[in-house]
N, C-alpha and C. Protein backbone atom coordinates (compact mmCIF):
# COMPACT_ATOMS: atom_id res chain seq x y z
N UNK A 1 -1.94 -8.59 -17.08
CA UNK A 1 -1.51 -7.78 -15.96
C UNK A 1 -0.61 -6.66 -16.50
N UNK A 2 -0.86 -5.57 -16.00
CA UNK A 2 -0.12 -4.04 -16.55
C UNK A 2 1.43 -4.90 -15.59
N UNK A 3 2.42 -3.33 -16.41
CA UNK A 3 3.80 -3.44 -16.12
C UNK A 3 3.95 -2.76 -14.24
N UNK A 4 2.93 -2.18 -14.34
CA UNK A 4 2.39 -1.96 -12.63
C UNK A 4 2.64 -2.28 -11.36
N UNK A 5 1.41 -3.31 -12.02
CA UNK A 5 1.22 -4.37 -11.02
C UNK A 5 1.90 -5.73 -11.21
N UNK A 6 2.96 -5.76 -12.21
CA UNK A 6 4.14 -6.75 -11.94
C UNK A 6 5.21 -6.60 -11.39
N UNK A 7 5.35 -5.24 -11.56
CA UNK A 7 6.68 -4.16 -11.27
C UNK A 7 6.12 -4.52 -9.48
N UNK A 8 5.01 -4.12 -8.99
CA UNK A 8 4.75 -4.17 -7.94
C UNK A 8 4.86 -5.25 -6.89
N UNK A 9 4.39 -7.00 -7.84
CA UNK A 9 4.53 -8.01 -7.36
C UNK A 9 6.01 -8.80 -7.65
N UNK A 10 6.87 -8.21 -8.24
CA UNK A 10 8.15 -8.27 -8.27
C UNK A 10 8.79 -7.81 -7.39
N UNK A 11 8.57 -6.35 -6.88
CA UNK A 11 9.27 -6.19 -6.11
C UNK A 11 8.72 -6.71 -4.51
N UNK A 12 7.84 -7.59 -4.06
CA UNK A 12 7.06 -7.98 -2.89
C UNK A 12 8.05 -8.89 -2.86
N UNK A 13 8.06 -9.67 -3.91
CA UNK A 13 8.65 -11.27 -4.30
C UNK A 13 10.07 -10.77 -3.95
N UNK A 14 10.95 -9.61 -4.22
CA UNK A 14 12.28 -9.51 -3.90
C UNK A 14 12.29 -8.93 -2.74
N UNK A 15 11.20 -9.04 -1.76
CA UNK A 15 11.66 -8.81 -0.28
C UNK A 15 10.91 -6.98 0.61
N UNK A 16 10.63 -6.54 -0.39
CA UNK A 16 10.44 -5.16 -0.14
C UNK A 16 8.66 -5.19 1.07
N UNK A 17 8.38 -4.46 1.69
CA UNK A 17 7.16 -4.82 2.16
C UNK A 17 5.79 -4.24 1.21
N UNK A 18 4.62 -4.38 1.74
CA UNK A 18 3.53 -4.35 0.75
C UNK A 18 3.42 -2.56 0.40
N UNK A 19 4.12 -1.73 1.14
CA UNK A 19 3.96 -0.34 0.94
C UNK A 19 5.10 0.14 -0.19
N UNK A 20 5.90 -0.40 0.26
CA UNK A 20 7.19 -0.14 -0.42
C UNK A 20 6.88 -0.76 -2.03
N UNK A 21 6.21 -2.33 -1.92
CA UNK A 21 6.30 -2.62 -3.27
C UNK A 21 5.21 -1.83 -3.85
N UNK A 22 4.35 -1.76 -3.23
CA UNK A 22 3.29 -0.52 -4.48
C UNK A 22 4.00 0.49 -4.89
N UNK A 23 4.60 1.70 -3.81
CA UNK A 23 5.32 2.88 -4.36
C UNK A 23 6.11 2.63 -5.24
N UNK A 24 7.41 1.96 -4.98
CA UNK A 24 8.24 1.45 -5.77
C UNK A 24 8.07 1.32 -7.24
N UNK A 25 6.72 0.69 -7.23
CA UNK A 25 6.14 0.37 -8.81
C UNK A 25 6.17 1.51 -10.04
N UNK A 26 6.17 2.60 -8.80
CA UNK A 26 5.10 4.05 -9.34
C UNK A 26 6.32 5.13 -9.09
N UNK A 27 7.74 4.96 -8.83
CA UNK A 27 8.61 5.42 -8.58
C UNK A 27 8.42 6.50 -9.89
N UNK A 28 8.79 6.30 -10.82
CA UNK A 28 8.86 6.93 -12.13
C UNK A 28 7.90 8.08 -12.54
N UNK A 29 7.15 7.79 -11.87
CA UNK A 29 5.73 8.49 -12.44
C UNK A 29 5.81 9.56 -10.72
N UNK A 30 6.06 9.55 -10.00
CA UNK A 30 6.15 10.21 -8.98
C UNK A 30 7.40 11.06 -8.98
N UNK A 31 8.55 10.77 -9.66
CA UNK A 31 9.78 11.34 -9.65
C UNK A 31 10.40 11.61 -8.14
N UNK A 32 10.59 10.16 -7.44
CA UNK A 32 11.26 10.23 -5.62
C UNK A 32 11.82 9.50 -6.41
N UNK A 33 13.52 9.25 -5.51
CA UNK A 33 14.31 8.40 -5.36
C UNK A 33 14.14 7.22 -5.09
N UNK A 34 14.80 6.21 -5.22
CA UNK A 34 14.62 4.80 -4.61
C UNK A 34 14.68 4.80 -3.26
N UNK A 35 16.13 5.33 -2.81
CA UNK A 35 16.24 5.11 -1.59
C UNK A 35 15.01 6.42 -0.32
N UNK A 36 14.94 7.54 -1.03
CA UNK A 36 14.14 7.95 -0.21
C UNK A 36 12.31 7.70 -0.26
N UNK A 37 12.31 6.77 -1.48
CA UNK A 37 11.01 6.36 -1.21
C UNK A 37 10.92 5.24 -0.31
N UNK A 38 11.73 4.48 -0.49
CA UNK A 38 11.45 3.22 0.52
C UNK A 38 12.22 3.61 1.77
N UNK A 39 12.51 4.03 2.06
CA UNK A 39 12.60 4.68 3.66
C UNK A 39 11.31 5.08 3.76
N UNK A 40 10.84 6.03 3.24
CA UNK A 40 9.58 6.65 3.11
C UNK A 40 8.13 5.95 3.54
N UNK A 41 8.17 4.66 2.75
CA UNK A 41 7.29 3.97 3.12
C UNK A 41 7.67 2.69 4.30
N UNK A 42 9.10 2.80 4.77
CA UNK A 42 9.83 1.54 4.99
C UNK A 42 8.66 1.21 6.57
N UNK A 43 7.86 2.24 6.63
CA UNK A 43 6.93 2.57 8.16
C UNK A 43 5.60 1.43 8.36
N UNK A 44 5.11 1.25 7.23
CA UNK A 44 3.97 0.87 6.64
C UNK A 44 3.51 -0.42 6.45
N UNK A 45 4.95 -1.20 6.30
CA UNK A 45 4.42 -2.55 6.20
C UNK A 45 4.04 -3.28 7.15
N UNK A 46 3.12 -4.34 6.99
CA UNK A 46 2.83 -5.19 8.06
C UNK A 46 1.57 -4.79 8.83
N UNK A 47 0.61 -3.70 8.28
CA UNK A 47 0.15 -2.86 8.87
C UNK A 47 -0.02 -1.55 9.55
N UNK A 48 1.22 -1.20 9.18
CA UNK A 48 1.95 -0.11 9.74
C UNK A 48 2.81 -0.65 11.03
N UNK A 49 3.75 -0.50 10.80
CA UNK A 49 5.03 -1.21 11.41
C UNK A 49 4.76 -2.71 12.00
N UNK A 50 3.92 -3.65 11.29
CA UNK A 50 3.59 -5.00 11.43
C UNK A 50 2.48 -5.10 12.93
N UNK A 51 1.64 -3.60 13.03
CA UNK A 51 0.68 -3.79 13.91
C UNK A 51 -0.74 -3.98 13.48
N UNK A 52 -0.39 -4.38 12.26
CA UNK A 52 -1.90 -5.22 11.58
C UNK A 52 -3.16 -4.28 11.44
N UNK A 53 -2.68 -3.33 11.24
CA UNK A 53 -3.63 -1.80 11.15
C UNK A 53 -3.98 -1.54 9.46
N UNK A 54 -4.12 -0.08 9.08
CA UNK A 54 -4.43 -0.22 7.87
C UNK A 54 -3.68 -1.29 6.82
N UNK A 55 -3.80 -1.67 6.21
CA UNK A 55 -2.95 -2.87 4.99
C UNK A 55 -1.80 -1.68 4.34
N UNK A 56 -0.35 -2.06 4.18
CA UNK A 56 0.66 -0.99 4.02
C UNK A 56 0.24 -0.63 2.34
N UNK A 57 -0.15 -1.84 1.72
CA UNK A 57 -0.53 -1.80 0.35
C UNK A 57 -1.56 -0.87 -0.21
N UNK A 58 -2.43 -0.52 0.83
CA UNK A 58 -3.17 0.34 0.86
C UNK A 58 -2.59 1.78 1.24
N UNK A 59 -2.11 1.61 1.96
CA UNK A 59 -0.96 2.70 2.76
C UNK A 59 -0.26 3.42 1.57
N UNK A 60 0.49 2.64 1.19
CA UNK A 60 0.75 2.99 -0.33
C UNK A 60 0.48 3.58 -1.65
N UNK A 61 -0.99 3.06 -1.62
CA UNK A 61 -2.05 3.61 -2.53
C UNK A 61 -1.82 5.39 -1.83
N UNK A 62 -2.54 5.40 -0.85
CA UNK A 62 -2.35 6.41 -0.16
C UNK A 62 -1.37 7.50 0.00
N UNK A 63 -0.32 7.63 -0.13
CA UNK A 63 1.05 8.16 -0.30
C UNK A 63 1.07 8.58 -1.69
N UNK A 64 1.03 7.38 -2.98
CA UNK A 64 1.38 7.63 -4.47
C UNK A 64 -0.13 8.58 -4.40
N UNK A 65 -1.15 8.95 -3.98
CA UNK A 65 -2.01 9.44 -4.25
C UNK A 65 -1.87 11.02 -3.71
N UNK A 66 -1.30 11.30 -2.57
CA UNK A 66 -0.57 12.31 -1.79
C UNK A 66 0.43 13.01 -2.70
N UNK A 67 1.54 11.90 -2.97
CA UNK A 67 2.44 12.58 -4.31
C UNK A 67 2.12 13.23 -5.39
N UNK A 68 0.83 12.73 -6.17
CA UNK A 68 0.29 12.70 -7.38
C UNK A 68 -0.69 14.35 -6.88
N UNK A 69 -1.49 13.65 -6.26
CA UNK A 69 -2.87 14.80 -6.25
C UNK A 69 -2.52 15.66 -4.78
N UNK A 70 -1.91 15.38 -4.05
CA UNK A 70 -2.22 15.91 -2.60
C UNK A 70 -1.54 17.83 -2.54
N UNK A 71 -2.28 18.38 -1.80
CA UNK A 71 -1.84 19.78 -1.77
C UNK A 71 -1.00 19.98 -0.29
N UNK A 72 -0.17 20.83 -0.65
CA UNK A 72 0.93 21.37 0.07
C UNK A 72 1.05 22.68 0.87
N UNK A 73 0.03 23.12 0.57
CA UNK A 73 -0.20 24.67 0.78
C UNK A 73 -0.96 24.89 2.53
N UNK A 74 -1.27 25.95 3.34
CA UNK A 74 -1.47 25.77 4.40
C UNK A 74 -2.94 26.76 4.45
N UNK A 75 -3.65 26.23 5.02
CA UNK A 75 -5.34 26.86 4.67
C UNK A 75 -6.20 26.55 3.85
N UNK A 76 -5.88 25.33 3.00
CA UNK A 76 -6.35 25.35 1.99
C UNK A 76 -7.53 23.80 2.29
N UNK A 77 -8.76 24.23 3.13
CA UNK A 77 -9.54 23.41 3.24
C UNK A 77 -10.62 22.31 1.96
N UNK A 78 -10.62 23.51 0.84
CA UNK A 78 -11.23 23.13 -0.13
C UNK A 78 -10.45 21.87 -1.01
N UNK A 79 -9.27 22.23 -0.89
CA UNK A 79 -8.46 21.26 -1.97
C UNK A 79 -8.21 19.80 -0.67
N UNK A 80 -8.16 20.24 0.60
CA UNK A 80 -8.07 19.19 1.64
C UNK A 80 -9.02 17.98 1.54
N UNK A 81 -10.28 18.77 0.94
CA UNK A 81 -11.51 18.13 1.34
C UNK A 81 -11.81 17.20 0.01
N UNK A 82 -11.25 18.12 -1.35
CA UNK A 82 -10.78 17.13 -2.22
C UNK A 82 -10.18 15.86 -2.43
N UNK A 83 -9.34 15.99 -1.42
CA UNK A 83 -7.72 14.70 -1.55
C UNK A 83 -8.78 14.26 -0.30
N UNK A 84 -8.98 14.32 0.88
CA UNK A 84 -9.86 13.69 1.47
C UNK A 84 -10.83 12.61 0.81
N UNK A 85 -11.76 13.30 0.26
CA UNK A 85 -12.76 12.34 -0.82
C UNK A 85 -11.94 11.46 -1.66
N UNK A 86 -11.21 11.76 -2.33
CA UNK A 86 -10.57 10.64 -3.31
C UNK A 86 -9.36 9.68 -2.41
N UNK A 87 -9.19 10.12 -1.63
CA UNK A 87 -8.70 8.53 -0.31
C UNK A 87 -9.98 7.85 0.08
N UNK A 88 -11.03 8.53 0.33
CA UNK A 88 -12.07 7.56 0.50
C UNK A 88 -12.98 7.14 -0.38
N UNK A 89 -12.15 7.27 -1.51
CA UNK A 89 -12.68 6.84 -2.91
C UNK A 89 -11.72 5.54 -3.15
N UNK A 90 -10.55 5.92 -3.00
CA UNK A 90 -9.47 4.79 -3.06
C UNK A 90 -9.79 3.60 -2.54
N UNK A 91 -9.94 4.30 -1.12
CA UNK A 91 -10.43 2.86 0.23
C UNK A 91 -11.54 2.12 -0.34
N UNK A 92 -11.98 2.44 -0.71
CA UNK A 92 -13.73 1.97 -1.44
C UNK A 92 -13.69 1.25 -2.40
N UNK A 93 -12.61 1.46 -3.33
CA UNK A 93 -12.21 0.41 -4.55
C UNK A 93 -11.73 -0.82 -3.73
N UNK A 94 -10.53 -0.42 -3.19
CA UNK A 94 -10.04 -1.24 -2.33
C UNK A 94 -10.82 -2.23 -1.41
N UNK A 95 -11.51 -1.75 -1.00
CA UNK A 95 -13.06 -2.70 -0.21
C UNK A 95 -13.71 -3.11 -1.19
N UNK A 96 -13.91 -3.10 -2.41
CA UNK A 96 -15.19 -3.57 -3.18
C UNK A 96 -14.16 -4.82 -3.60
N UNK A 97 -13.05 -5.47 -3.90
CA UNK A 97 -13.02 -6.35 -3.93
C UNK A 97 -12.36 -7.27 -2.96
N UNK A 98 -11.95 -6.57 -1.46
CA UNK A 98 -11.09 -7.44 -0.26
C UNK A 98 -11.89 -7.11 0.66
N UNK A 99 -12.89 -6.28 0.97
CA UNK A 99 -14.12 -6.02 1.97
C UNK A 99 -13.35 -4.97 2.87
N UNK A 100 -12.02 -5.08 3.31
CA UNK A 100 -11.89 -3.86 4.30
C UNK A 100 -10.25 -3.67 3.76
N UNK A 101 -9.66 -2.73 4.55
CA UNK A 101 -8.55 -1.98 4.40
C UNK A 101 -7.68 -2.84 5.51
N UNK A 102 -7.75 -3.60 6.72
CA UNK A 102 -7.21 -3.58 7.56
C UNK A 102 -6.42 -4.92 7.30
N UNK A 103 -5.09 -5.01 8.02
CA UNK A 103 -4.28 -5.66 7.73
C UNK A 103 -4.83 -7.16 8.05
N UNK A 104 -5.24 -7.07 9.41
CA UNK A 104 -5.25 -8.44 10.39
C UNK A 104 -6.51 -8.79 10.29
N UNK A 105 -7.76 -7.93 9.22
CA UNK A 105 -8.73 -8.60 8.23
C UNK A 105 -8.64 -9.26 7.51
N UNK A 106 -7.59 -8.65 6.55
CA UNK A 106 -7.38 -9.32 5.48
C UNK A 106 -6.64 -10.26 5.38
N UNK A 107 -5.78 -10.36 6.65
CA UNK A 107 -4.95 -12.13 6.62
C UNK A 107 -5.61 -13.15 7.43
N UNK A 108 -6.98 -12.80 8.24
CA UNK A 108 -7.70 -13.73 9.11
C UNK A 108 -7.21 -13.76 10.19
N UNK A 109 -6.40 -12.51 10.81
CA UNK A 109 -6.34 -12.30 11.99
C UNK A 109 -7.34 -12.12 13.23
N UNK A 110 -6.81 -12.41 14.83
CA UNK A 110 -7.56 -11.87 15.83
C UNK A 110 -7.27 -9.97 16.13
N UNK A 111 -7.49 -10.30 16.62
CA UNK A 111 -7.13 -8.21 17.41
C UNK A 111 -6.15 -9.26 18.22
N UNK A 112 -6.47 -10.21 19.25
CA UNK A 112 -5.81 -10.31 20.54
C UNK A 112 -4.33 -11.33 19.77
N UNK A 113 -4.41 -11.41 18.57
CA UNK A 113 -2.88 -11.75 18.33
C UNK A 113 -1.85 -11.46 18.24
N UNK A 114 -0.73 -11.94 19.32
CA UNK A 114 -0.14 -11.45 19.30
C UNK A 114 0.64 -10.34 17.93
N UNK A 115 1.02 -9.09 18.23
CA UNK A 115 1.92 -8.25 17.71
C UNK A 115 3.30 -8.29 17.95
N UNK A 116 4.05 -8.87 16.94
CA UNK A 116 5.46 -9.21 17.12
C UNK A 116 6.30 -7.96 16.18
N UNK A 117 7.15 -7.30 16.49
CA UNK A 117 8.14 -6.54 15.37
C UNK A 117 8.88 -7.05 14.63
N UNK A 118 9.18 -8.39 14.81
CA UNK A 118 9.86 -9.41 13.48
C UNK A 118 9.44 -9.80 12.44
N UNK A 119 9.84 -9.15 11.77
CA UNK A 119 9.08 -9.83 10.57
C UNK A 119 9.21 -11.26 10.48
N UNK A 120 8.13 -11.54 9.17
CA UNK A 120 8.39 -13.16 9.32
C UNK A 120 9.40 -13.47 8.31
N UNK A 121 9.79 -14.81 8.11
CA UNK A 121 10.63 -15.07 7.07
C UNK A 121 10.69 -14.92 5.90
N UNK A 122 11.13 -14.53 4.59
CA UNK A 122 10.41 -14.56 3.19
C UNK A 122 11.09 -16.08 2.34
N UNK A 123 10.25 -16.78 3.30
CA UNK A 123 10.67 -18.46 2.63
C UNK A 123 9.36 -18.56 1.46
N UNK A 124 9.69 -19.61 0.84
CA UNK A 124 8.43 -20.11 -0.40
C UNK A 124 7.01 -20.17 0.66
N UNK A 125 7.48 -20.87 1.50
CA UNK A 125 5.97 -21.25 2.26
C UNK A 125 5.17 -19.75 2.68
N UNK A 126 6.45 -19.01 2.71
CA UNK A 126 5.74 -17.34 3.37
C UNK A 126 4.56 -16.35 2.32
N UNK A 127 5.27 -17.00 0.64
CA UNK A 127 4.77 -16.74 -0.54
C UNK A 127 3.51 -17.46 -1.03
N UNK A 128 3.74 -18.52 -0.20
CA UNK A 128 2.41 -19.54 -0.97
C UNK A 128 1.19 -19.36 0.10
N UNK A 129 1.44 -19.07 0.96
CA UNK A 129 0.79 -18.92 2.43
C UNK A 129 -0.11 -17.08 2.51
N UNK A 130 0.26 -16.20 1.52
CA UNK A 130 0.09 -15.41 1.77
C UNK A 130 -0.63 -14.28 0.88
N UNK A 131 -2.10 -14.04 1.58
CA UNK A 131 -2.58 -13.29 0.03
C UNK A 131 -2.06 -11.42 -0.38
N UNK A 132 -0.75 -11.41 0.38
CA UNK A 132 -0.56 -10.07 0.13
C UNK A 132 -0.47 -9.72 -1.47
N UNK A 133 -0.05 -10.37 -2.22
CA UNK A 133 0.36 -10.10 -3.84
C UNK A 133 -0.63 -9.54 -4.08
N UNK A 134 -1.62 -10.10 -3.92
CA UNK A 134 -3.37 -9.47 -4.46
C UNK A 134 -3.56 -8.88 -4.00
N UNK A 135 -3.42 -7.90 -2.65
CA UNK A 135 -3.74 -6.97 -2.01
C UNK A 135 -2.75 -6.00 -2.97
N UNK A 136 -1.40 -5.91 -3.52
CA UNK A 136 -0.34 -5.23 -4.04
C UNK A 136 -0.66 -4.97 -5.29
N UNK A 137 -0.92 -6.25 -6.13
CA UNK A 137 -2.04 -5.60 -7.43
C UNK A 137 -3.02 -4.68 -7.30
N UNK A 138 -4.23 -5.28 -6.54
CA UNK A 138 -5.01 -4.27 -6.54
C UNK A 138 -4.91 -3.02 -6.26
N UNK A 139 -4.09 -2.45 -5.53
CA UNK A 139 -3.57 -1.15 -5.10
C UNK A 139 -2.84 -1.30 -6.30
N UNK A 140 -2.60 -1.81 -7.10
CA UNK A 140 -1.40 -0.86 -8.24
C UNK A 140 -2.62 -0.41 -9.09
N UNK A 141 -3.77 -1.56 -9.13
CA UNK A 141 -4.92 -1.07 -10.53
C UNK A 141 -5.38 -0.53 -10.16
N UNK A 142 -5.87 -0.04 -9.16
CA UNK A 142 -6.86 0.97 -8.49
C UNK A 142 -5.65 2.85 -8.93
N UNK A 143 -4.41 2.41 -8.26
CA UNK A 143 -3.66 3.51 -8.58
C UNK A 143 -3.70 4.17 -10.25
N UNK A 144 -3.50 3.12 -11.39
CA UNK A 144 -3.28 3.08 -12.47
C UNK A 144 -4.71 3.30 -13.19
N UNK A 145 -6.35 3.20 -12.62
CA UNK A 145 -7.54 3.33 -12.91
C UNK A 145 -7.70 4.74 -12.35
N UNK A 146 -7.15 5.42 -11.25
CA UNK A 146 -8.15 6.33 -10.77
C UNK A 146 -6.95 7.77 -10.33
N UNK A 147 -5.34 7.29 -10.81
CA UNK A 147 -4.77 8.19 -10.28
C UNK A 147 -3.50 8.45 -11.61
N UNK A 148 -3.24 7.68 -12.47
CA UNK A 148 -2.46 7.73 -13.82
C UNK A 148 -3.41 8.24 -14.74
């Protein structure tokens, strides 16, 4: 396992959510702050604010890919359509080995379950119970294959 995607599952394991721990990983190589990256992403986890929507880990991917490649400029459809394609290049890695992007897919959720804003606890059982780590790797190798 790269320094990455440990850096990444280290910081999950110390509490951070699945958006935050991907960026976080990639702090260095992006040149943001700590604190204004994880504010930054602090939106994302859980699905995007724990409404089980896109996966934040993915979310993440998404953002370090924005930082890295994304254009800033205003009119500029061609380079749009660029960073466009390579998010749905991202998503696509990302699906070829978890099948979809969505949060409350990928943990064996309903739609009609309830949506709570509490997070849950980060006890052992929350860690052993939970396949986010692998969702957090893979977004670091996919980052580190297609965007380092």
């Amino acid at each position: 396992m790269t320094d990455f995607r440990k850096r990444a599952e280290e910081n999950f394991k110390n509490g951070y959510n699945c958006a935050q721990s991907v960026c976080l990983a990639f702090a260095e190589k992006i040149n943001l702050d700590k604190e204004t990256l994880l504010k930054l992403t602090s939106s994302f986890g859980g699905g995007m604010g724990r409404m089980r929507e896109v996966c934040g880990a993915v979310s993440g991917m998404f953002i370090i890919a924005g930082l890295l490649k994304g254009c800033s400029e205003v009119n500029c459809d061609e380079l749009k359509g660029t960073h466009y394609k390579l998010i749905q290049d991202l998503a696509e890695e990302f699906k070829k080995e978890h099948k979809t992007i969505i949060c409350r897919e990928l943990l064996g959720l309903e739609k009609e379950d309830e949506i709570s804003p509490i997070p849950a606890k980060r006890t052992e059982e929350y860690y052993n119970n939970r396949p986010c780590e692998e969702f957090i790797k893979t977004a670091a190798k996919i980052i580190e294959k297609m965007l380092i």
